[in-house]
Each structure stands twice: as C-alpha cells, then as structure tokens.
Protein backbone atom coordinates (compact mmCIF):
# COMPACT_ATOMS: atom_id res chain seq x y z
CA UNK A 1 62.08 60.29 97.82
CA UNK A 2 61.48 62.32 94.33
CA UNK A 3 58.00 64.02 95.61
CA UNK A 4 60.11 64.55 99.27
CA UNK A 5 62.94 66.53 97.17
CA UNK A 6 60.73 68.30 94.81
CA UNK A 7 58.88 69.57 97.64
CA UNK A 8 61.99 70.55 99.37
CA UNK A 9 63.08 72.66 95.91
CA UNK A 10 59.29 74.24 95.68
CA UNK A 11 59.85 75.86 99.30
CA UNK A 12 63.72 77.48 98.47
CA UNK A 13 61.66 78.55 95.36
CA UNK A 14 64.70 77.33 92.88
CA UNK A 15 67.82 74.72 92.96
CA UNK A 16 71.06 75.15 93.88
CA UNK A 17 73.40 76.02 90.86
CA UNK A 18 75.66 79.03 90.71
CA UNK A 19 76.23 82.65 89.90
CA UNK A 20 78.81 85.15 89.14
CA UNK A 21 79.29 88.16 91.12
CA UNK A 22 80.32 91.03 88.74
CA UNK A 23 80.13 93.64 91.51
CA UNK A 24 80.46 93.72 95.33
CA UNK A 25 80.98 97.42 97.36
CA UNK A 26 79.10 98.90 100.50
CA UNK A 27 79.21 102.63 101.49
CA UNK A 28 76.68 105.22 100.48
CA UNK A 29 77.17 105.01 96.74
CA UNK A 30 77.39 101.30 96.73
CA UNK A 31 73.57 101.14 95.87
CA UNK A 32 73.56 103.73 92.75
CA UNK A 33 76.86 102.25 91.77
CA UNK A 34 75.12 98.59 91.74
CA UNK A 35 72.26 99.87 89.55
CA UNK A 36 74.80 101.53 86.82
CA UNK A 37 76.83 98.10 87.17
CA UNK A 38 73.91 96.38 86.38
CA UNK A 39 72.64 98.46 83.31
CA UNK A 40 76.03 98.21 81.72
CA UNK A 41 76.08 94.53 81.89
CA UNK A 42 72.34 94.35 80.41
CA UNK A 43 73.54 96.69 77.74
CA UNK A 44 76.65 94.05 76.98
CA UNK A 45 74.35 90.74 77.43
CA UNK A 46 71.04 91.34 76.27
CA UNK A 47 69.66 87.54 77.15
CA UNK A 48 71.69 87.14 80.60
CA UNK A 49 69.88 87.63 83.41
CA UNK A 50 71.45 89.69 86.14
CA UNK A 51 70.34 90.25 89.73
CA UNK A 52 71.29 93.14 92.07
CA UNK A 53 71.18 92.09 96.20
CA UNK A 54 71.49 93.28 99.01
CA UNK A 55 73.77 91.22 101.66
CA UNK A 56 74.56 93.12 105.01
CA UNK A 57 77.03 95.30 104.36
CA UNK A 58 77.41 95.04 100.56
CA UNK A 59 75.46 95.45 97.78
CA UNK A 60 75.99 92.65 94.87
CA UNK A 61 75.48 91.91 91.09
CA UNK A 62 75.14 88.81 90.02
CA UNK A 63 74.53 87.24 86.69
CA UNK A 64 73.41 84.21 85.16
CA UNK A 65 71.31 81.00 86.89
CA UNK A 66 73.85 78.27 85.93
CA UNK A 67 73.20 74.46 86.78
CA UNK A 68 76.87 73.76 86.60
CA UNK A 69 80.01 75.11 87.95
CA UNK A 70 81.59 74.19 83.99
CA UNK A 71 78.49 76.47 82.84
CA UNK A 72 79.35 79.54 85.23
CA UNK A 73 83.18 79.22 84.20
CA UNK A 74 82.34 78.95 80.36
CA UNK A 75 80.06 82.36 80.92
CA UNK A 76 82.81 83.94 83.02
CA UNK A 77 85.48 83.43 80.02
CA UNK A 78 83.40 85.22 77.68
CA UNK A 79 83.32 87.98 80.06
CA UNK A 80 86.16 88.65 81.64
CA UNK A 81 87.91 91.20 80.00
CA UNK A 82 85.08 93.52 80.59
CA UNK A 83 85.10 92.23 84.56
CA UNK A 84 88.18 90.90 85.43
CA UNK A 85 87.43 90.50 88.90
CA UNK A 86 84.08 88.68 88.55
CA UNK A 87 83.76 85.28 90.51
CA UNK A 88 81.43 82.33 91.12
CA UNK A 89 79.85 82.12 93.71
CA UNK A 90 77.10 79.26 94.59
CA UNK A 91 73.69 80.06 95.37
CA UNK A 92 69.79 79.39 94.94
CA UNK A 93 69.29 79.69 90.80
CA UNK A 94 65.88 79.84 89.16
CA UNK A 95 64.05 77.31 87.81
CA UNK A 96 65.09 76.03 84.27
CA UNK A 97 62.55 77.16 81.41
C-alpha cells in the first residue's frame, strides 16, 4: 500500500498541501499585473516561493508549498497587512526538500 501511494504522488508530481492566493484578476492586464504582483511579493519574502497560473479566465499568484492548513494560516498572518485579501486555497504542493 506505501509503494501503491508513492507511485500515485510520483505521477501528480507533488502532494496535496496548500497555498495562498495573493492575487486573482482576468482581463487584458491581468497577466502584466500578475507578474508585478509577483515581483513585489519576491521583493517582501526573499525565501517564499511564489507561483503565477493561469486558470481559465483568471490569472493567479500563489505562494508558499505548505503541508498543513495551520502552516498556510501561520504564513498568511505574517502577511496580511501587505495582502489583506489573500486566501488558502488547497492544491498540488512540491515535494519537501
């Protein structure tokens, strides 16, 4: 059963942990608006990573690869002054170092 679920978590290429979404917007700025979304964060949280998608119709920011919800809200704390309408969201999180 261990071999069966690592296998499984080798295909999805990660596990299943959560993220915050710092921005969300669609129209025809949405993608330049992402990138400068994105660069501010970096500039804020050097060692967070951050992730910019594309989800039909929105572009999306999202930070962090948390294994816990309790992580993600600890992270979000810290933060939200400077995004105060970021969220968690779950989703497919990279591997742990």
């Amino acid at each position: 059963m261990v071999n069966l679920h690592l296998s499984q978590q080798k295909k999805i290429n990660g596990i299943r942990g959560y993220r915050i979404c710092i921005y969300l917007d669609s129209g025809q700025e949405a993608n330049k608006k992402a990138d400068q979304e994105r660069a501010k964060f970096i500039s804020r949280f050097e060692d967070a990573k951050s992730y910019k998608k594309f989800e039909y119709p929105y572009f999306k920011v999202y930070v962090g690869d948390f294994r816990t919800k309790s992580e993600a809200w600890k992270f979000l704390k810290l933060m939200e002054n400077d995004y105060p309408d970021a969220f968690i969201r779950e989703d497919i999180v990279a591997f742990p170092d």
